[in-house]
Protein backbone atom coordinates (compact mmCIF):
# COMPACT_ATOMS: atom_id res chain seq x y z
CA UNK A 1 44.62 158.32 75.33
CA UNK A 2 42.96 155.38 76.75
CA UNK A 3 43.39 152.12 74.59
CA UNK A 4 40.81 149.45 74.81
CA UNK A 5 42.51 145.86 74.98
CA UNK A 6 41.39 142.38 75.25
CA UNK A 7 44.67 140.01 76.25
CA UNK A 8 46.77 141.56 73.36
CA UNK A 9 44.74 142.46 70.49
CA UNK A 10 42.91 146.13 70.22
CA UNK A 11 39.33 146.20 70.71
CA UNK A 12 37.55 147.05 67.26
CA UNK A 13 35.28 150.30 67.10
CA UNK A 14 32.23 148.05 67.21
CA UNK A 15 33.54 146.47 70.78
CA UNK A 16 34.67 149.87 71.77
CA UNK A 17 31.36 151.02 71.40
CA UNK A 18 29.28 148.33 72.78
CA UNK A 19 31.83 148.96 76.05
CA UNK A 20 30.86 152.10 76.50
CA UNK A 21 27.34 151.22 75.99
CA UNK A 22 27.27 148.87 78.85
CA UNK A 23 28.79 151.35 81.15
CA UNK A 24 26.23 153.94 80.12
CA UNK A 25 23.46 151.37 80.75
CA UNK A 26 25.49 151.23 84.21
CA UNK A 27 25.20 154.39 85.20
CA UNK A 28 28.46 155.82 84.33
CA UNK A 29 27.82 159.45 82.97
CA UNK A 30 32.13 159.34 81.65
CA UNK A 31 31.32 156.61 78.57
CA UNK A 32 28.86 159.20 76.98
CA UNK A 33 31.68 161.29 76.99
CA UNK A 34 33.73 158.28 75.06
CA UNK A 35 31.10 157.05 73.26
CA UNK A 36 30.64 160.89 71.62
CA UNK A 37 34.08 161.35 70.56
CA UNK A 38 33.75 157.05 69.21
CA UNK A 39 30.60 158.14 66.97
CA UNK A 40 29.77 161.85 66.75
CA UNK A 41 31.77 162.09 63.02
CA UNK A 42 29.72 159.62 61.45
CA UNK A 43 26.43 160.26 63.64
CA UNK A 44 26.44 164.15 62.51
CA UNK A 45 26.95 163.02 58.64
CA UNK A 46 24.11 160.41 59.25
CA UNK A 47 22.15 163.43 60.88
CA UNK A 48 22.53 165.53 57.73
CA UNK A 49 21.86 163.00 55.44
CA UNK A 50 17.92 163.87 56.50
CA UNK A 51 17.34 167.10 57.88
CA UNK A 52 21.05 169.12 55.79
CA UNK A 53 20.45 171.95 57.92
CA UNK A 54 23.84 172.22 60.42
CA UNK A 55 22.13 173.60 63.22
CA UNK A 56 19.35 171.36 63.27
CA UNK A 57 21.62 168.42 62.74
CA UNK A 58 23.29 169.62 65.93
CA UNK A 59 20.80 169.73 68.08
CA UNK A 60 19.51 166.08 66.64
CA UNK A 61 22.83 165.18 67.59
CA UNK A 62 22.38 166.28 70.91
CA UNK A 63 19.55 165.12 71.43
CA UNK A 64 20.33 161.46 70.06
CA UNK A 65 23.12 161.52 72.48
CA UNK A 66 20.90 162.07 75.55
CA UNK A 67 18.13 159.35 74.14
CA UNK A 68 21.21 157.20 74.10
CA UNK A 69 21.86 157.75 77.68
CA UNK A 70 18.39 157.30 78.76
CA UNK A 71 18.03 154.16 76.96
CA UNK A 72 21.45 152.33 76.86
CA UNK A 73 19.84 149.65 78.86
CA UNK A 74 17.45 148.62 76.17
CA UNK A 75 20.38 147.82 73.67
CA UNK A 76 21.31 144.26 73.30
CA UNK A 77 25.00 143.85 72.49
CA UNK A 78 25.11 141.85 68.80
CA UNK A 79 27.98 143.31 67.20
CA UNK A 80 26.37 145.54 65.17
CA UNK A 81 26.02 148.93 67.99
CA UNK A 82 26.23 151.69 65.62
CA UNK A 83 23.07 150.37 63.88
CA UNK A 84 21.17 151.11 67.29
CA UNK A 85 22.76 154.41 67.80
CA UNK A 86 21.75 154.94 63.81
CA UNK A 87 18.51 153.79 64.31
CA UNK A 88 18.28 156.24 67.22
CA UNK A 89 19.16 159.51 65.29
CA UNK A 90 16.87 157.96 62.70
CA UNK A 91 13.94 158.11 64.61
CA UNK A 92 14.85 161.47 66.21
CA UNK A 93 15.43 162.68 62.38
CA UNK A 94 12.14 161.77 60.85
CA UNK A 95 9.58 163.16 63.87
CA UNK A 96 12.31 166.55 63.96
CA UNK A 97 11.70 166.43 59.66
CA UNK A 98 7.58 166.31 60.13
CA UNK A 99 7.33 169.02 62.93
CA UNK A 100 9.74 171.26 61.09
CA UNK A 101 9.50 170.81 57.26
CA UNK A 102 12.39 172.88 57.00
CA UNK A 103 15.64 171.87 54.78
CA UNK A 104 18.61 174.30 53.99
CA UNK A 105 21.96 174.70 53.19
CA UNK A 106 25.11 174.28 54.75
CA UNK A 107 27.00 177.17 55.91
CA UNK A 108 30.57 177.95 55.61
CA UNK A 109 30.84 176.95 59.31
CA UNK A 110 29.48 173.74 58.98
CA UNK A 111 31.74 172.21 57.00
CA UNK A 112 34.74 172.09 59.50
CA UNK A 113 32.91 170.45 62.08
CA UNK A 114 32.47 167.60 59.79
CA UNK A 115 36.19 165.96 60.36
CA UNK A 116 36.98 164.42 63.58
CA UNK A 117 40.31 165.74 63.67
CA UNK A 118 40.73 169.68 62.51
CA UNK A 119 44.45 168.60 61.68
CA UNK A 120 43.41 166.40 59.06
CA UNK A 121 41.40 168.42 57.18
CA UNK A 122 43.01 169.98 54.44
CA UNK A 123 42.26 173.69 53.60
CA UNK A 124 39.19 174.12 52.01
CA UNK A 125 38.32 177.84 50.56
CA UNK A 126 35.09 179.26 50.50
CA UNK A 127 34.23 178.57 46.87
CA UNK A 128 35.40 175.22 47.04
CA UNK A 129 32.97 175.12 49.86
CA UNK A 130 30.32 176.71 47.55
CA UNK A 131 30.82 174.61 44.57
CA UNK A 132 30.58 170.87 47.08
CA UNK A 133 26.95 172.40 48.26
CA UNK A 134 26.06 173.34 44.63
CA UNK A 135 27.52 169.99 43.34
CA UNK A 136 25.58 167.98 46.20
CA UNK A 137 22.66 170.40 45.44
CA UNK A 138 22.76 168.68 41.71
CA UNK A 139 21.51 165.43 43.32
CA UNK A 140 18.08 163.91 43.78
CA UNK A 141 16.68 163.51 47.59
CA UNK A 142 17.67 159.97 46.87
CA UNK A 143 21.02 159.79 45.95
CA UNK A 144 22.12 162.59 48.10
CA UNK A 145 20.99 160.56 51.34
CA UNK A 146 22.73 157.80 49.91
CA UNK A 147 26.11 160.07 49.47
CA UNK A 148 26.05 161.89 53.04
CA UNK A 149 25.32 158.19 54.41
CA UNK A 150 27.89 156.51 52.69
CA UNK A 151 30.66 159.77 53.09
CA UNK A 152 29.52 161.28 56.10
CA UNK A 153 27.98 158.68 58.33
CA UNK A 154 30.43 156.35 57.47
CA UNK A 155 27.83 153.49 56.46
CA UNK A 156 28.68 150.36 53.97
CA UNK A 157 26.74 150.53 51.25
CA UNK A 158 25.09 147.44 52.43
CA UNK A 159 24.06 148.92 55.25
CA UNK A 160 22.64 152.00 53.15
CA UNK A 161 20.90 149.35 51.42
CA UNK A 162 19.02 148.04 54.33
CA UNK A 163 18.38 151.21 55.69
CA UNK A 164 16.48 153.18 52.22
CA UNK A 165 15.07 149.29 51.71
CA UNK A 166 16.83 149.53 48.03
CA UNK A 167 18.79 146.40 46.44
CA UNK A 168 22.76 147.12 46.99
CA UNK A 169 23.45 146.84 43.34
CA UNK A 170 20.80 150.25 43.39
CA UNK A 171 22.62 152.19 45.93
CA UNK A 172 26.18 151.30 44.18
CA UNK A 173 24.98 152.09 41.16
CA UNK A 174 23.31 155.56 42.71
CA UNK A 175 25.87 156.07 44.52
CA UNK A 176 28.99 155.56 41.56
CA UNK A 177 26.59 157.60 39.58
CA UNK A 178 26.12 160.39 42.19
CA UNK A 179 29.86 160.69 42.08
CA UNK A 180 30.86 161.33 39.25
CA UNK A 181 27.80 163.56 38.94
CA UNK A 182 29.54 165.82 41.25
CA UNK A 183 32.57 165.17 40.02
CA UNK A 184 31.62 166.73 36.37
CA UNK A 185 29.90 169.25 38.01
CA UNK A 186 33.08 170.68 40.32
CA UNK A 187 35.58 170.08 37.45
CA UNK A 188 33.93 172.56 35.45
CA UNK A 189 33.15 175.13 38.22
CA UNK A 190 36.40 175.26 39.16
């Protein structure tokens, strides 16, 4: 494993990122490769968090990954490169949501692809699997975006915030409230 360092302290994510950002906008085709397996976890949840159909999210992914490689050039490094790359699957999101009007559920298969690791997963069984959708299911539009941001794509609420244009105390509130929404709901399916 390669290990980013700067004299003797680690590179954070965020500096990780913006490396292999530079070297993409440099023509070198191996930091898309680094720069998927940096984001893909948390761009995928972010994905899903509009369009909650796996397949769809998958190609989005895709395809966000090759706008990112066509446009790497156009970022400008201020700390903050995941809010680019977010902005990017975004925008890809929202024009694949008005051509397709088309929202399902997750399938069984869908689920495991959502860790970065398979090893640190724990077993999950098909109705547990079941009851998550249903629970998430339970939601409005609104504070299941906010959930599959927050869970899946790995966003502070803050950043939630800014994104859905809703004061933080709204999306913490939404979000605590979403929670234990779904918590209820799986304690007593199970």
């Amino acid at each position: 494993m390669f290990l980013f360092t700067v004299g003797s302290h680690p590179l954070s994510k965020d500096e990780k990122i913006e490396r292999c950002l530079k070297k993409i906008a440099g023509g070198r085709k191996e930091a898309l490769g680094e720069l998927y397996e940096l984001t893909r976890t948390a761009v995928y949840g972010y994905i899903l968090s509009f369009v909650k159909n796996p397949a769809d999210g998958e190609d989005l992914l895709q395809d966000t990954y090759l706008k990112i490689y066509g446009n790497a050039s156009q970022y400008t490094p201020m700390g903050k490169p995941m809010a680019w790359i977010y902005t990017v699957a975004r925008n890809l999101s929202l024009m694949h949501i008005r051509k397709q009007k088309h929202h399902g559920e997750m399938p069984d298969y869908a689920w495991e692809q959502l860790a970065e690791e398979p090893d640190e997963v724990e077993e999950v069984t098909p109705r547990d699997k079941a009851i998550l959708d249903a629970a998430l299911n339970k939601l409005s539009e609104i504070d299941r975006r906010i959930v599959m941001m927050h869970v899946l794509g790995d966003m502070k609420h803050r950043e939630i915030a800014k994104e859905l244009d809703l004061p933080l105390a709204t999306v913490l509130s939404k979000y605590n409230r979403s929670i234990k929404k779904m918590q209820k709901f799986m304690e007593e399916e199970k």
